[in-house]
N, C-alpha and C. Protein backbone atom coordinates (compact mmCIF):
# COMPACT_ATOMS: atom_id res chain seq x y z
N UNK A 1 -28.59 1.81 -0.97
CA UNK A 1 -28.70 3.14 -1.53
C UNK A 1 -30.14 3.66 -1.59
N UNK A 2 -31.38 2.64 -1.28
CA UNK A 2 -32.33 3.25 -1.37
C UNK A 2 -33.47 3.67 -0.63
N UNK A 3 -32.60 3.28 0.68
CA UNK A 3 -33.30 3.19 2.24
C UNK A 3 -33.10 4.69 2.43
N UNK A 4 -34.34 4.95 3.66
CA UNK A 4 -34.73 5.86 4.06
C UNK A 4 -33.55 7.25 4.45
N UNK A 5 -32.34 5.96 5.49
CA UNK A 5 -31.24 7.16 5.75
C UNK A 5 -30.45 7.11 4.36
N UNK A 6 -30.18 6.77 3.70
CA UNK A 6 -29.46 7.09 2.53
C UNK A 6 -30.08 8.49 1.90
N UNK A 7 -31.49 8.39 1.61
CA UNK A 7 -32.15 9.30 1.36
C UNK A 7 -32.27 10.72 1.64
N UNK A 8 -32.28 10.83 3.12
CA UNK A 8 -31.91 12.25 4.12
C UNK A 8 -30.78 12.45 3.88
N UNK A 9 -29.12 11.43 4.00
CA UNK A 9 -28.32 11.96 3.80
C UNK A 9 -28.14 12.79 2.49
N UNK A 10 -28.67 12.06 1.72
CA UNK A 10 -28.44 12.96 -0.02
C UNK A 10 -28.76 14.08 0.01
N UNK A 11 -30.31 14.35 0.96
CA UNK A 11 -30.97 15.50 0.49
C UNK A 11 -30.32 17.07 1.72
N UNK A 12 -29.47 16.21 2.77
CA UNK A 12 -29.14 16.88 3.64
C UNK A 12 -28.31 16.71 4.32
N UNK A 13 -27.00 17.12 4.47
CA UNK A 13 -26.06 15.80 5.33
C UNK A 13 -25.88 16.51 6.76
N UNK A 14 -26.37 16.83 7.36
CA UNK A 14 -26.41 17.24 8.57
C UNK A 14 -26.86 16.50 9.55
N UNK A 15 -26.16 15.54 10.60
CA UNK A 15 -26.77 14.41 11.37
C UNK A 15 -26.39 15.07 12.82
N UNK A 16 -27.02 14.28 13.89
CA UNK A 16 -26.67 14.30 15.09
C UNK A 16 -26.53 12.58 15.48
N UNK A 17 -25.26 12.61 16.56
CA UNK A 17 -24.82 11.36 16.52
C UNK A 17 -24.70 11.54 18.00
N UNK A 18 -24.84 10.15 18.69
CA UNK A 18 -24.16 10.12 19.83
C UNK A 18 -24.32 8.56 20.37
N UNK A 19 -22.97 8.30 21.23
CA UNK A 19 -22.50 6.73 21.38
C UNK A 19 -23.83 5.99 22.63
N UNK A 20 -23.98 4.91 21.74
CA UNK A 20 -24.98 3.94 22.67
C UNK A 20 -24.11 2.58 22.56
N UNK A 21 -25.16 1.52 23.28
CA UNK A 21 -24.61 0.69 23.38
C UNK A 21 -25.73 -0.76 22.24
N UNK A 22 -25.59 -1.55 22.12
CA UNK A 22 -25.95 -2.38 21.59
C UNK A 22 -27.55 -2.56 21.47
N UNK A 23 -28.04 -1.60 22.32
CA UNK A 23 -29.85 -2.00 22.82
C UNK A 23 -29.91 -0.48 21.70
N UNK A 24 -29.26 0.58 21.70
CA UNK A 24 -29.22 2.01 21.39
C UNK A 24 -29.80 2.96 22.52
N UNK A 25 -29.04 2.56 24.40
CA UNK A 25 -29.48 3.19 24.90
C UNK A 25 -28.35 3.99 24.62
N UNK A 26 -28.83 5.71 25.28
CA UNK A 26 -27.62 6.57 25.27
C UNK A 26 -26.37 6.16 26.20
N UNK A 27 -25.40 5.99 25.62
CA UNK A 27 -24.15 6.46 26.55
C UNK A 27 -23.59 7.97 26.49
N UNK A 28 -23.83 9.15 26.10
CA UNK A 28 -23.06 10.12 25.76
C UNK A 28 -24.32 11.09 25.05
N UNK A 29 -23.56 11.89 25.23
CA UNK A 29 -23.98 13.29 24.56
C UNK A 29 -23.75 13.29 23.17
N UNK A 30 -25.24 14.10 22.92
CA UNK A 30 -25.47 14.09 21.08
C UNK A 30 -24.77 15.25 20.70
N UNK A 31 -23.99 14.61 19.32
CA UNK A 31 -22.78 15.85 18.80
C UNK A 31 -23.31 15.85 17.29
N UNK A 32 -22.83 17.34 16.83
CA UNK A 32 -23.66 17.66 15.42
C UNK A 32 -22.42 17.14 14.73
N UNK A 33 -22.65 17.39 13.49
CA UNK A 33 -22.00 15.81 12.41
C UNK A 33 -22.26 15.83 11.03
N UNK A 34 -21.79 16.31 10.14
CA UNK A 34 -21.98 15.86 9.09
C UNK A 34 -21.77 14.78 7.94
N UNK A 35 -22.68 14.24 7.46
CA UNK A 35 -22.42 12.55 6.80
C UNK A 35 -21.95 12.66 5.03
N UNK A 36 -21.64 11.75 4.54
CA UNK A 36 -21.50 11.69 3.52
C UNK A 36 -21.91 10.31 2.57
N UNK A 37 -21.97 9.92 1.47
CA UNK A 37 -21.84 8.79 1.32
C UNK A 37 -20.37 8.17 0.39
N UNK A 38 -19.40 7.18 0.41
CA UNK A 38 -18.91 7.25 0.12
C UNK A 38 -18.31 6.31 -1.32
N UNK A 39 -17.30 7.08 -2.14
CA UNK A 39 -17.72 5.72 -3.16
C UNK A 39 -15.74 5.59 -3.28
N UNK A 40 -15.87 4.56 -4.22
CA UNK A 40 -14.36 4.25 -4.80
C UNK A 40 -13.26 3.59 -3.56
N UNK A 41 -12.70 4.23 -3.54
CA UNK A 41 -11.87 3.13 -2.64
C UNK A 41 -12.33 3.30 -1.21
N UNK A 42 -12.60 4.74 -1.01
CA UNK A 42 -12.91 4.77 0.30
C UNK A 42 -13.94 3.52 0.91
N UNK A 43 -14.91 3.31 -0.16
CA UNK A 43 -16.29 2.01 -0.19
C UNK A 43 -15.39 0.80 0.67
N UNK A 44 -14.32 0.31 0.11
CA UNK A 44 -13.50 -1.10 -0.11
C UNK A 44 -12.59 -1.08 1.23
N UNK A 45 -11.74 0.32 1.84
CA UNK A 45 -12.04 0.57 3.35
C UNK A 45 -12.69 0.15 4.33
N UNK A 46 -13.72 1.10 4.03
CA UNK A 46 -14.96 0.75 5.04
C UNK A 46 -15.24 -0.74 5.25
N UNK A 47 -15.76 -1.52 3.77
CA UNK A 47 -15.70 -2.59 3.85
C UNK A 47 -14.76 -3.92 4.69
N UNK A 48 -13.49 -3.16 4.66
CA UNK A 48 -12.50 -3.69 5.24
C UNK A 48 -12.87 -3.56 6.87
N UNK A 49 -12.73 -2.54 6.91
CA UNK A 49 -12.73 -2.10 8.42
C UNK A 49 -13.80 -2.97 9.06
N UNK A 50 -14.90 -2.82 8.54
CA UNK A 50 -16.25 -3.33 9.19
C UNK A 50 -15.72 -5.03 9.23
N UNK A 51 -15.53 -5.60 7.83
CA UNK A 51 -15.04 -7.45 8.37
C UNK A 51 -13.85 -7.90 9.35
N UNK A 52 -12.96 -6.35 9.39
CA UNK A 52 -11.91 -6.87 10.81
C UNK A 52 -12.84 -6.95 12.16
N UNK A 53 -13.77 -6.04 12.19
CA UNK A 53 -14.37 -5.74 13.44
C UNK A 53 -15.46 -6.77 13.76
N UNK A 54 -16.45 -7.10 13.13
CA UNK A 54 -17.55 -8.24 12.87
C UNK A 54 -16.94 -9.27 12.37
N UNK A 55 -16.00 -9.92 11.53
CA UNK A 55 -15.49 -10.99 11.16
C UNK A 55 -16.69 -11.52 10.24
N UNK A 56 -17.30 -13.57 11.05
CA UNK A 56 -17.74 -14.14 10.18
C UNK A 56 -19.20 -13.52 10.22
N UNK A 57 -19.79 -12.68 11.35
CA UNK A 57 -21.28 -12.42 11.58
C UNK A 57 -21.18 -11.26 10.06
N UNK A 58 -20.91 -10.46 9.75
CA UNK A 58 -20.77 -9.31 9.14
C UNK A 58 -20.70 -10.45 7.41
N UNK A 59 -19.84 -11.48 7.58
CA UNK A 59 -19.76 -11.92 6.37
C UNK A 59 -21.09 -12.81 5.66
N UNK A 60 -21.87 -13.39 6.73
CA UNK A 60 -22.97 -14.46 7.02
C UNK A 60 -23.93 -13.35 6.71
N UNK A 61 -24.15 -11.84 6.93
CA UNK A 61 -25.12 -10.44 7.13
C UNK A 61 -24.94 -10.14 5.42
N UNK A 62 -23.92 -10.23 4.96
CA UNK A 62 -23.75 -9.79 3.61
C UNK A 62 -24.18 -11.16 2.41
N UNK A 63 -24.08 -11.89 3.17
CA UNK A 63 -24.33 -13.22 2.32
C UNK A 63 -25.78 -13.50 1.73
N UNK A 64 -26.35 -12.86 3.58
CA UNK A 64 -28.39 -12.55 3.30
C UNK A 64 -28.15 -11.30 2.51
N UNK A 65 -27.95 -10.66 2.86
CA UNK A 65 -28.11 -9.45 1.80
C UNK A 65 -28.04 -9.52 0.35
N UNK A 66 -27.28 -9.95 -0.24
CA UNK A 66 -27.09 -10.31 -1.45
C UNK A 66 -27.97 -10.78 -1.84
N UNK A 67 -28.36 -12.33 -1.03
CA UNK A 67 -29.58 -13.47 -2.08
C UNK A 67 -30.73 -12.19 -1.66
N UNK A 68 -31.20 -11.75 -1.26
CA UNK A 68 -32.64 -10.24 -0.80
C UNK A 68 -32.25 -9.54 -2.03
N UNK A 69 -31.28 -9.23 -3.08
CA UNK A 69 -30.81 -8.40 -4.06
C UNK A 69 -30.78 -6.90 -3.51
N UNK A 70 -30.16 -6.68 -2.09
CA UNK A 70 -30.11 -5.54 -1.53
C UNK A 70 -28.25 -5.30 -1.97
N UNK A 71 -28.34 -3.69 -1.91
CA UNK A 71 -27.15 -3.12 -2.35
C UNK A 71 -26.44 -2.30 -1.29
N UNK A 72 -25.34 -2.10 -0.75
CA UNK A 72 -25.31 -1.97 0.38
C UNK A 72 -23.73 -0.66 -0.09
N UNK A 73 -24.10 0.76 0.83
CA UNK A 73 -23.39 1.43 0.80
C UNK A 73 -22.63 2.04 2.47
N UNK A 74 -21.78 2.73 2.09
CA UNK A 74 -20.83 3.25 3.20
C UNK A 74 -20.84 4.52 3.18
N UNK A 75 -20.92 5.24 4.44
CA UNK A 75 -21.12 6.44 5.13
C UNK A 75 -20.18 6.97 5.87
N UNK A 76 -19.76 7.94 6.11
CA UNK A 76 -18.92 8.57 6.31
C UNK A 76 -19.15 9.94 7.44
N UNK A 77 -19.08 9.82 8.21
CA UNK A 77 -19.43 10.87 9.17
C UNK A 77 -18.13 11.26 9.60
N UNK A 78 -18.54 13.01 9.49
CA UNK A 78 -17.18 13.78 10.12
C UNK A 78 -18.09 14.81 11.50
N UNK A 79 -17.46 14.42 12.41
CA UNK A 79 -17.53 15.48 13.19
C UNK A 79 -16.92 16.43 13.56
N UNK A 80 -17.57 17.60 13.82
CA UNK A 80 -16.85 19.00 14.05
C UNK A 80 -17.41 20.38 13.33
């Protein structure tokens, strides 16, 4: 919650997004977007979604995170 993009999103949620690949070269054309941050169940979702997709790496990523006493939120981008 207290990193830089968390920050812009609060003060502005207007993003531009567009699909890369793992290095963050472009694959695709940049589309306008607005973000959100999200809380309550939607949070526990996300959460979900992200450990089906990453599994044990995502769980081993949260494990460092924790002992660092970092707090970790979910975002929400709608395009259109």
């Amino acid at each position: 919650p207290d990193s830089g993009k968390a920050k812009r999103i609060r003060n502005n949620p207007k993003v531009r997004i567009a699909p890369c690949n793992m290095r963050g070269d472009l694959r695709g054309a940049w589309v306008d977007a607005r973000a959100r941050i999200c809380s309550g169940e939607e949070v526990a979702k996300g959460q979900a979604l992200l450990n089906l997709k990453y599994g044990l790496m995502k769980q081993i990523g949260d494990f460092f995170s924790r002992l660092r006493g970092r707090t970790q939120i979910v975002l929400a981008i709608e395009v259109g």
